[in-house]
N, C-alpha and C. Protein backbone atom coordinates (compact mmCIF):
# COMPACT_ATOMS: atom_id res chain seq x y z
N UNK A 1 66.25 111.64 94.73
CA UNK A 1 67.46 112.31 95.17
C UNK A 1 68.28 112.70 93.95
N UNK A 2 69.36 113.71 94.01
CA UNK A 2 69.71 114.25 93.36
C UNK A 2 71.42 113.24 92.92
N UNK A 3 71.74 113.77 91.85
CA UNK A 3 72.97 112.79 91.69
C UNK A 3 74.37 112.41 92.53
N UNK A 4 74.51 114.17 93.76
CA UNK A 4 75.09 114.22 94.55
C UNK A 4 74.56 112.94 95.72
N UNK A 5 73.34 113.24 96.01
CA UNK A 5 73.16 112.32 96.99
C UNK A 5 72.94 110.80 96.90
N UNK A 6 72.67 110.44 95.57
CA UNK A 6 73.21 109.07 95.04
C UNK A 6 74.54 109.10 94.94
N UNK A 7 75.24 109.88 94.67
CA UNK A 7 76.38 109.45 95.01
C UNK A 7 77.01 109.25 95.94
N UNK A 8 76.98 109.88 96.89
CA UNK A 8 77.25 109.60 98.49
C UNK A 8 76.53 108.85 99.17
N UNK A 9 75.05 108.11 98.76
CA UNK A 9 74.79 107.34 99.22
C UNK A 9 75.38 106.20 99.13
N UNK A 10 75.70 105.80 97.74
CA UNK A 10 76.62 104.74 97.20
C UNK A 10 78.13 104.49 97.11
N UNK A 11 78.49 105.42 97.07
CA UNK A 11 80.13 105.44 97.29
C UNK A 11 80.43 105.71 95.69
N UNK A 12 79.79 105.89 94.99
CA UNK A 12 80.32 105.84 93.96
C UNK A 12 80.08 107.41 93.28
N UNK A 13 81.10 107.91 92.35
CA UNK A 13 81.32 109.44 92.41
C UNK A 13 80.51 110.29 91.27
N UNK A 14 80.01 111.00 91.56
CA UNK A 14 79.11 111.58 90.06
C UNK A 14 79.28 111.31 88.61
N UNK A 15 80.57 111.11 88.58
CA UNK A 15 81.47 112.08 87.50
C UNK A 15 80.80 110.06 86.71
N UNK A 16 81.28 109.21 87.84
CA UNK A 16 81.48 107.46 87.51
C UNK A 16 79.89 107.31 87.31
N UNK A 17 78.73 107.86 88.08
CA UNK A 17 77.27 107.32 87.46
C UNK A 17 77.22 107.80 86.25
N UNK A 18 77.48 108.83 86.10
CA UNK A 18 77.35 109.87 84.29
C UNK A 18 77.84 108.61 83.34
N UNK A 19 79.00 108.15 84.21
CA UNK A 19 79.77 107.45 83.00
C UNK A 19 78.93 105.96 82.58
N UNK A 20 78.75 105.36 84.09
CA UNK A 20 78.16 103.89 83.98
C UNK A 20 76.66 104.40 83.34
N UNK A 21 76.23 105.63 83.14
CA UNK A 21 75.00 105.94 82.74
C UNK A 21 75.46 105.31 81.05
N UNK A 22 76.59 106.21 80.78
CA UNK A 22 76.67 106.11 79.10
C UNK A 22 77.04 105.11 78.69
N UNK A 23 77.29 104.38 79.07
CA UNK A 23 78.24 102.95 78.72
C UNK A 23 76.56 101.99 79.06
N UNK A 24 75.59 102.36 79.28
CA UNK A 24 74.33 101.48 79.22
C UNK A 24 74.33 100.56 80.52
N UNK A 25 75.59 101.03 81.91
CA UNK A 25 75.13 99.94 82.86
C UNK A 25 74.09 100.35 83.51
N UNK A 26 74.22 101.40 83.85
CA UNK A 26 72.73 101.52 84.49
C UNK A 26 71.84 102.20 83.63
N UNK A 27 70.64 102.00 83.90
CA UNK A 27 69.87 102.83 82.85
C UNK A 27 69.68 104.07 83.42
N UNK A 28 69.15 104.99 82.34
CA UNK A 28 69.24 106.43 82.22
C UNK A 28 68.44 106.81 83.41
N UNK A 29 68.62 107.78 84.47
CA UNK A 29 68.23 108.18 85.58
C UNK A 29 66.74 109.00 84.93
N UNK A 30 66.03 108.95 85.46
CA UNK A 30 64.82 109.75 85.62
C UNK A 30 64.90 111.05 85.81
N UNK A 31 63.78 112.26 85.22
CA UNK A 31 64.69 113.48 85.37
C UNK A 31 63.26 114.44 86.02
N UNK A 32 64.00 115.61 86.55
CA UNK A 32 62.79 116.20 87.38
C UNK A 32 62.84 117.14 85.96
N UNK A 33 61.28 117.98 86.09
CA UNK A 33 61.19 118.94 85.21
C UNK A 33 62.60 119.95 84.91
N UNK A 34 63.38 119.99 86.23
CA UNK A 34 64.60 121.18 85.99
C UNK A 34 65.40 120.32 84.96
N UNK A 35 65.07 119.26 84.06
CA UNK A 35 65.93 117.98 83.75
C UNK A 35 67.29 117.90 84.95
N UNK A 36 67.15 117.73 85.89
CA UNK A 36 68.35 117.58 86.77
C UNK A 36 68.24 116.10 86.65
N UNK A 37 68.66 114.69 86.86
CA UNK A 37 68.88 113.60 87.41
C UNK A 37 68.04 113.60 88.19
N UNK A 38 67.45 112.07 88.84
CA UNK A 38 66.39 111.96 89.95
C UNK A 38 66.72 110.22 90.11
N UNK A 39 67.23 109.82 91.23
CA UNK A 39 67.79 108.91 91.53
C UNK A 39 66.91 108.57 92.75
N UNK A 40 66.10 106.83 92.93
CA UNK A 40 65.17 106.72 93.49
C UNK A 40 65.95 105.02 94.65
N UNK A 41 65.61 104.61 95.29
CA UNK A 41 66.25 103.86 96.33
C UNK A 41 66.69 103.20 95.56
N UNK A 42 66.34 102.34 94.63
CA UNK A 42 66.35 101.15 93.75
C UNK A 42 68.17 101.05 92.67
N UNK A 43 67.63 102.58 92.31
CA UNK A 43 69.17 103.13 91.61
C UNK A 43 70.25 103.15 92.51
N UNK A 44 70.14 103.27 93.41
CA UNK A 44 71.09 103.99 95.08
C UNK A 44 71.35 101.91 94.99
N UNK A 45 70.36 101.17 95.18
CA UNK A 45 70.96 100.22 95.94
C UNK A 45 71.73 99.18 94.24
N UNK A 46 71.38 99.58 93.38
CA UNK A 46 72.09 99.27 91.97
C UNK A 46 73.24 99.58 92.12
N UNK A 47 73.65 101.02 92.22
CA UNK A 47 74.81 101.70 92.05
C UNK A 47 75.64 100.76 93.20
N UNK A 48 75.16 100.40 94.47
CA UNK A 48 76.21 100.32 95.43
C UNK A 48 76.32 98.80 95.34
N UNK A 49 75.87 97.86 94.60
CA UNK A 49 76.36 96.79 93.77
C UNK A 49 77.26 97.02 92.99
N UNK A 50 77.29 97.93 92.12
CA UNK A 50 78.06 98.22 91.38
C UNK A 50 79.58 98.25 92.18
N UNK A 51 79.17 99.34 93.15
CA UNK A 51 80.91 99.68 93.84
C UNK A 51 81.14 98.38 94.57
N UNK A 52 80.12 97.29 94.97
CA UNK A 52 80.94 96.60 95.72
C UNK A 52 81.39 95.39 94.83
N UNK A 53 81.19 95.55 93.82
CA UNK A 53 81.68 94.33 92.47
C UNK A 53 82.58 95.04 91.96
N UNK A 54 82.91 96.51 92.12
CA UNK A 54 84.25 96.98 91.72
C UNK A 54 85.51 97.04 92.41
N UNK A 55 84.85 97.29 93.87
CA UNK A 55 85.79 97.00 94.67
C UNK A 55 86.57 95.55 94.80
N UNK A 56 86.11 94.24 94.50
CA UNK A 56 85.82 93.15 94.63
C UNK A 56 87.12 92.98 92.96
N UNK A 57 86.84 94.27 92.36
CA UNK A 57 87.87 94.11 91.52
C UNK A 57 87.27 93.26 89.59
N UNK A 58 86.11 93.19 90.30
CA UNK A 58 85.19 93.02 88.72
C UNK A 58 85.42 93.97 87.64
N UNK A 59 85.60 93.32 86.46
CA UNK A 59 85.91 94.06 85.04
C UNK A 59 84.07 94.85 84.72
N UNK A 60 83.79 96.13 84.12
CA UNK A 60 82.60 96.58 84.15
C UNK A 60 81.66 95.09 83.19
N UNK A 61 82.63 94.83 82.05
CA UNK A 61 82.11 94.04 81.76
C UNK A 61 81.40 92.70 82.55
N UNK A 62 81.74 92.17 83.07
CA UNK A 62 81.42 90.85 84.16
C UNK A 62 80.52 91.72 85.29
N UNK A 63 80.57 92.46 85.77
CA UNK A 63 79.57 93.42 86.61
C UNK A 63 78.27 93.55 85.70
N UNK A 64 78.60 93.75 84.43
CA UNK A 64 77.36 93.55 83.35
C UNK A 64 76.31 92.12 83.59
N UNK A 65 77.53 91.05 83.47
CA UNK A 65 76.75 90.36 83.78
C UNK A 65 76.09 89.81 85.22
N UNK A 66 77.07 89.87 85.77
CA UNK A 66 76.45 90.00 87.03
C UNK A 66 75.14 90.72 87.36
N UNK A 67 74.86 92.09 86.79
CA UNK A 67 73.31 92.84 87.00
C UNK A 67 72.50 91.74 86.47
N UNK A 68 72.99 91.07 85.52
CA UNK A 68 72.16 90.32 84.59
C UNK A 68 71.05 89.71 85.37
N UNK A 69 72.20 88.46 86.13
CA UNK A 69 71.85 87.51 86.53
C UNK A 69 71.42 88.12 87.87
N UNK A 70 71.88 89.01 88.71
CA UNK A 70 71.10 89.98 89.75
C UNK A 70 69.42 89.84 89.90
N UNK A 71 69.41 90.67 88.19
CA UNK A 71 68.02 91.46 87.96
C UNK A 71 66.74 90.00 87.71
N UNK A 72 67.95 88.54 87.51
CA UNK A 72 66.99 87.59 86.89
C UNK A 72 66.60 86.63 87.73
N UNK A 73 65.42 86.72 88.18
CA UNK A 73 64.59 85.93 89.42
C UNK A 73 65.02 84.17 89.06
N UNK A 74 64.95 84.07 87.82
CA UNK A 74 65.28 82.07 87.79
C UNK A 74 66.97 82.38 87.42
N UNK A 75 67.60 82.82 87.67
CA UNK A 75 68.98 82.96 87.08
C UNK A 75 69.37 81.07 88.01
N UNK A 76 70.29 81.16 87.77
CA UNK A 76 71.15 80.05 88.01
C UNK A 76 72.25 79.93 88.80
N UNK A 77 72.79 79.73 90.39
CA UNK A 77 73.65 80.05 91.30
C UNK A 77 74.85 80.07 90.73
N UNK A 78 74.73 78.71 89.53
CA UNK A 78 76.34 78.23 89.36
C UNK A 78 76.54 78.83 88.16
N UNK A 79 75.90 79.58 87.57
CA UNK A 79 76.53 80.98 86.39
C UNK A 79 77.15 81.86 87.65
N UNK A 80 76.56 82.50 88.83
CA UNK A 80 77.69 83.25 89.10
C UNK A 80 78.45 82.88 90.11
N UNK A 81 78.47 81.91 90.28
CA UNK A 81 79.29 81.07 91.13
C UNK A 81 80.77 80.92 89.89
N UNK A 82 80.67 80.55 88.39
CA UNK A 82 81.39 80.55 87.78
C UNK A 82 82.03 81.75 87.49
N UNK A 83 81.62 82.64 87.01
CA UNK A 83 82.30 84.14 86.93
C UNK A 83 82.82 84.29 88.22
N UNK A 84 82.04 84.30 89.67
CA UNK A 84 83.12 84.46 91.18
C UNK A 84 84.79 83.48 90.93
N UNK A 85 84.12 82.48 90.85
CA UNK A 85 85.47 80.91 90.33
C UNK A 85 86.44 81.85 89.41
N UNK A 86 86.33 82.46 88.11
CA UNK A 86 86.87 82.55 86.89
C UNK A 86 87.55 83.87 87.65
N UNK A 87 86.61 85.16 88.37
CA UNK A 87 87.39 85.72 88.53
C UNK A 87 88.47 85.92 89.60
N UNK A 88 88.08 84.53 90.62
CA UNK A 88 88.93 84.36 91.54
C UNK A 88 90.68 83.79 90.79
N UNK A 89 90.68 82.62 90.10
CA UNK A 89 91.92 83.00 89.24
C UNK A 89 92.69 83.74 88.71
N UNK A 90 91.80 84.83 87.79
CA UNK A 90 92.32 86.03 86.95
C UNK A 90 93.09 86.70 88.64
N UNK A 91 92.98 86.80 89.77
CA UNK A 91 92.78 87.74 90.60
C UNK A 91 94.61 86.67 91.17
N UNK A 92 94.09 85.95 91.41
CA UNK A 92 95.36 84.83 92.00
C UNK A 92 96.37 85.40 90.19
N UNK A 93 96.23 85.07 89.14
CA UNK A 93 97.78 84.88 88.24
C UNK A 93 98.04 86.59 88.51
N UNK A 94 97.14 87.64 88.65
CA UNK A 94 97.98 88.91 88.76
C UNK A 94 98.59 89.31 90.29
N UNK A 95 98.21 88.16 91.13
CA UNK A 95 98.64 88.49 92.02
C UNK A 95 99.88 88.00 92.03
N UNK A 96 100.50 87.01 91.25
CA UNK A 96 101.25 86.18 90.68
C UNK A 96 102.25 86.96 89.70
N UNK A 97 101.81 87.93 88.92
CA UNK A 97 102.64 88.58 88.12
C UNK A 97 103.29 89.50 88.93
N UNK A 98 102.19 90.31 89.82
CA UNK A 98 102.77 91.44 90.51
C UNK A 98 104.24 90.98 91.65
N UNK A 99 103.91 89.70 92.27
CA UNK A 99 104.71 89.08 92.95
C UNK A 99 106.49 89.14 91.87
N UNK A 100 106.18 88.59 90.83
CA UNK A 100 107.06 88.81 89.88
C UNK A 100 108.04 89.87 89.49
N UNK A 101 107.11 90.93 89.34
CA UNK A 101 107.32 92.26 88.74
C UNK A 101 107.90 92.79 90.51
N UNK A 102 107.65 92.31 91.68
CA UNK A 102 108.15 92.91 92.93
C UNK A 102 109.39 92.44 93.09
N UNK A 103 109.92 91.18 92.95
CA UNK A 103 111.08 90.06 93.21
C UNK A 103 111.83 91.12 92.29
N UNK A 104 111.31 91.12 91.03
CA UNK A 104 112.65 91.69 89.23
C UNK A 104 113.18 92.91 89.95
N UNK A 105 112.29 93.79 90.53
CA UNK A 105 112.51 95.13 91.10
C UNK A 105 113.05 95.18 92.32
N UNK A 106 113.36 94.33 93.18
CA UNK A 106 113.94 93.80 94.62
C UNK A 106 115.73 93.56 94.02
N UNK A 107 115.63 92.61 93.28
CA UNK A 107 116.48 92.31 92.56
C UNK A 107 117.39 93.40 91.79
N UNK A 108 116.84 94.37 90.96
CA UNK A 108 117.65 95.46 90.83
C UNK A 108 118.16 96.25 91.60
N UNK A 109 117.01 96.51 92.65
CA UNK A 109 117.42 97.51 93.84
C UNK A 109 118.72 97.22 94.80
N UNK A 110 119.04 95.58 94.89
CA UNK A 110 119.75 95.00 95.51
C UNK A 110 120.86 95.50 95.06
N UNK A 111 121.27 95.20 93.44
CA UNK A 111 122.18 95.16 92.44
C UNK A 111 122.76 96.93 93.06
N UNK A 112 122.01 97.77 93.16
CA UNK A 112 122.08 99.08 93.08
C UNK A 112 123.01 99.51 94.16
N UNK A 113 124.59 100.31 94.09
CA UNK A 113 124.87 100.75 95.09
C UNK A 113 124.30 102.02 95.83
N UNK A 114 123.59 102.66 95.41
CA UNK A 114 122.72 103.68 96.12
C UNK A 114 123.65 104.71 96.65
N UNK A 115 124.89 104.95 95.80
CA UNK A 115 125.68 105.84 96.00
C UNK A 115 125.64 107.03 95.22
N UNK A 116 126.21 108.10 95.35
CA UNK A 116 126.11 109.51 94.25
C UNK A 116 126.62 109.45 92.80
N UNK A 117 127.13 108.11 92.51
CA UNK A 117 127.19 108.18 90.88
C UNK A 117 125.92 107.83 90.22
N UNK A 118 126.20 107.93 89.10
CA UNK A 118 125.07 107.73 88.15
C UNK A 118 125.36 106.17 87.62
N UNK A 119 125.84 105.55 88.04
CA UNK A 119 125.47 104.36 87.79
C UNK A 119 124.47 103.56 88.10
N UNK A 120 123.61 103.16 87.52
CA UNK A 120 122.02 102.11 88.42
C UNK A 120 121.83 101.20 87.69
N UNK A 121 121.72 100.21 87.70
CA UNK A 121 121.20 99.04 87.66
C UNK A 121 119.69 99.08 87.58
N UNK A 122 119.17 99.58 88.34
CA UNK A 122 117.38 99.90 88.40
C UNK A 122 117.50 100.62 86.97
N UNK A 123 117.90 102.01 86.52
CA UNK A 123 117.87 102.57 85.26
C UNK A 123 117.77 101.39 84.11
N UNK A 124 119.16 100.95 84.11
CA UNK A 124 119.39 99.68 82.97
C UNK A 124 118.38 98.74 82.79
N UNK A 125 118.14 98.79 84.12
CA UNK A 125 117.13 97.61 83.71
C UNK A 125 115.27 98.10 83.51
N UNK A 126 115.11 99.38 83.26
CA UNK A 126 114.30 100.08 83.36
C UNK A 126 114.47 100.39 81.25
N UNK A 127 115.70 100.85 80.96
CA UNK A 127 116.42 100.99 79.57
C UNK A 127 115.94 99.86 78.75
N UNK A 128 116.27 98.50 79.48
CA UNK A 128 116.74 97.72 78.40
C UNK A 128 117.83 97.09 79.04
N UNK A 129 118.94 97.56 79.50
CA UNK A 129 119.80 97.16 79.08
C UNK A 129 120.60 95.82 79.87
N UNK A 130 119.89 95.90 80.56
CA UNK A 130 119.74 94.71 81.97
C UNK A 130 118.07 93.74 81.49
N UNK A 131 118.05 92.48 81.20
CA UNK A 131 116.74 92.22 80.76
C UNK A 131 116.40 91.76 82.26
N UNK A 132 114.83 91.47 82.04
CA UNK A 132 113.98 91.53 83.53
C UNK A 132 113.11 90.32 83.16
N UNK A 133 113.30 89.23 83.48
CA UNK A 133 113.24 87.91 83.78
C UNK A 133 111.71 88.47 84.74
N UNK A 134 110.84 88.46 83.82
CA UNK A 134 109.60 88.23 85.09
C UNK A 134 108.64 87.29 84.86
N UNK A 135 109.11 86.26 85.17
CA UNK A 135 108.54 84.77 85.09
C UNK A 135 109.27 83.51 85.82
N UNK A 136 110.07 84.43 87.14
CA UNK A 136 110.53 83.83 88.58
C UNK A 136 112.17 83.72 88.44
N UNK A 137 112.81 83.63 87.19
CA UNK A 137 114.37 83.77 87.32
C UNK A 137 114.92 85.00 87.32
N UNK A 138 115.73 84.92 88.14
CA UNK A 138 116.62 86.11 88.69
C UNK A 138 117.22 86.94 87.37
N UNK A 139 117.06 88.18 87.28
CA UNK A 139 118.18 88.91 85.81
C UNK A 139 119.59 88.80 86.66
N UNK A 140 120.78 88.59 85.42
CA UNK A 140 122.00 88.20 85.99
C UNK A 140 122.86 89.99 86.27
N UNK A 141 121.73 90.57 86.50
CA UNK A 141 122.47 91.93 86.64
C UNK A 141 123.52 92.09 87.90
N UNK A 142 124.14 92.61 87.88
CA UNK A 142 125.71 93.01 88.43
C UNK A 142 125.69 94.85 88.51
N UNK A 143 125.85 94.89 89.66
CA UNK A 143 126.19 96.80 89.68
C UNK A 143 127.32 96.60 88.97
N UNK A 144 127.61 98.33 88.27
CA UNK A 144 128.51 98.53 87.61
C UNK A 144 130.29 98.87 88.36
N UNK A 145 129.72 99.02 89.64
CA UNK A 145 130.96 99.40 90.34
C UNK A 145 131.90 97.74 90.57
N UNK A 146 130.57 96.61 90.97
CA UNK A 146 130.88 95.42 91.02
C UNK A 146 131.97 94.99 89.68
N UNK A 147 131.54 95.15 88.57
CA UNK A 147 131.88 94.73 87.77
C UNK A 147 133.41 95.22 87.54
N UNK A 148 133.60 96.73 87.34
CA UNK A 148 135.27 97.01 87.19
C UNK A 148 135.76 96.75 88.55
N UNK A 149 135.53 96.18 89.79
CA UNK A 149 136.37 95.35 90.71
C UNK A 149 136.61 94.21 89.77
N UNK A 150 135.32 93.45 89.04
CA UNK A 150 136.06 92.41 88.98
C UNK A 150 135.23 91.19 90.17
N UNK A 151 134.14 91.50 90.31
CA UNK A 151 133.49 90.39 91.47
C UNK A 151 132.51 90.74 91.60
N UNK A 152 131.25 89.85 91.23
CA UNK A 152 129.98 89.81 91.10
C UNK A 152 129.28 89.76 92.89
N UNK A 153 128.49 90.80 93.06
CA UNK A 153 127.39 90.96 93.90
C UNK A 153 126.83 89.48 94.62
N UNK A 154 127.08 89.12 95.88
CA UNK A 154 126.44 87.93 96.46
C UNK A 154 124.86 87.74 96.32
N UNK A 155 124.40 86.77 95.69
CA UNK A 155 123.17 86.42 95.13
C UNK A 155 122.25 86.42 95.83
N UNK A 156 120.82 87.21 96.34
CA UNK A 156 120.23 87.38 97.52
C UNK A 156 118.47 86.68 97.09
């Protein structure tokens, strides 16, 4: 089959086999005399490992190894049982940062009167000029309208 139809067989997009071609994950496709690409079940069911270890959120690297241990009849459960483990963490602390980085940005938006001046709090703290505590404490930001009243924003 042709590279279109490996690609739609697999989910994965022309432009991305060319690439995983050059980067040495998969090996070089087989070519018909037109040298077009020639993609045979084997490649089709490679590739769609591929997308489902990307989807899954695997670095290409660790998908590397993963073919590894795939392609290797005595491989060892608990090598990829460890990379699943290792990348189940990496997957939990960014879910952990992002949680972070959502609260800092909740937190400004709050601060924000969302009125027609140009005053924001989201900006400032986008600037600089408001720091962004993203490691679970609140930034002590204050809208600016708050402030020339004279009375800080109820803490949410």
């Amino acid at each position: 089959m042709n590279i279109g139809q490996a690609s739609n067989a697999s989910g994965i997009s022309a432009k991305m086999i060319r690439y995983y071609e050059s980067i040495d994950l998969i090996p070089p496709s087989a070519r018909r005399e037109s040298g077009y690409r020639d993609y045979g079940p084997s490649d089709v069911h490679r590739l769609a490992f591929i997308r489902r270890a990307r989807d899954l959120g695997f670095s290409v690297d660790r998908i590397r190894d993963l073919l590894r241990l795939w392609s290797d009849g005595g491989r060892s459960s608990a090598e990829v049982k460890a990379i699943a483990l290792e990348h189940v963490a990496e997957l939990k602390q960014r879910a952990r940062h992002l949680g972070e980085m959502a609260d800092a940005l909740k937190h400004l938006a709050s601060a924000c009167e969302g009125d027609s001046r140009p005053e924001c709090p989201i900006i400032k703290g986008l600037e600089g000029r408001i720091p962004l505590d993203l490691h679970g404490e609140r930034p002590s930001a204050r809208s600016a309208s708050a402030r020339r009243r004279g009375r800080a924003r109820p803490a949410t």
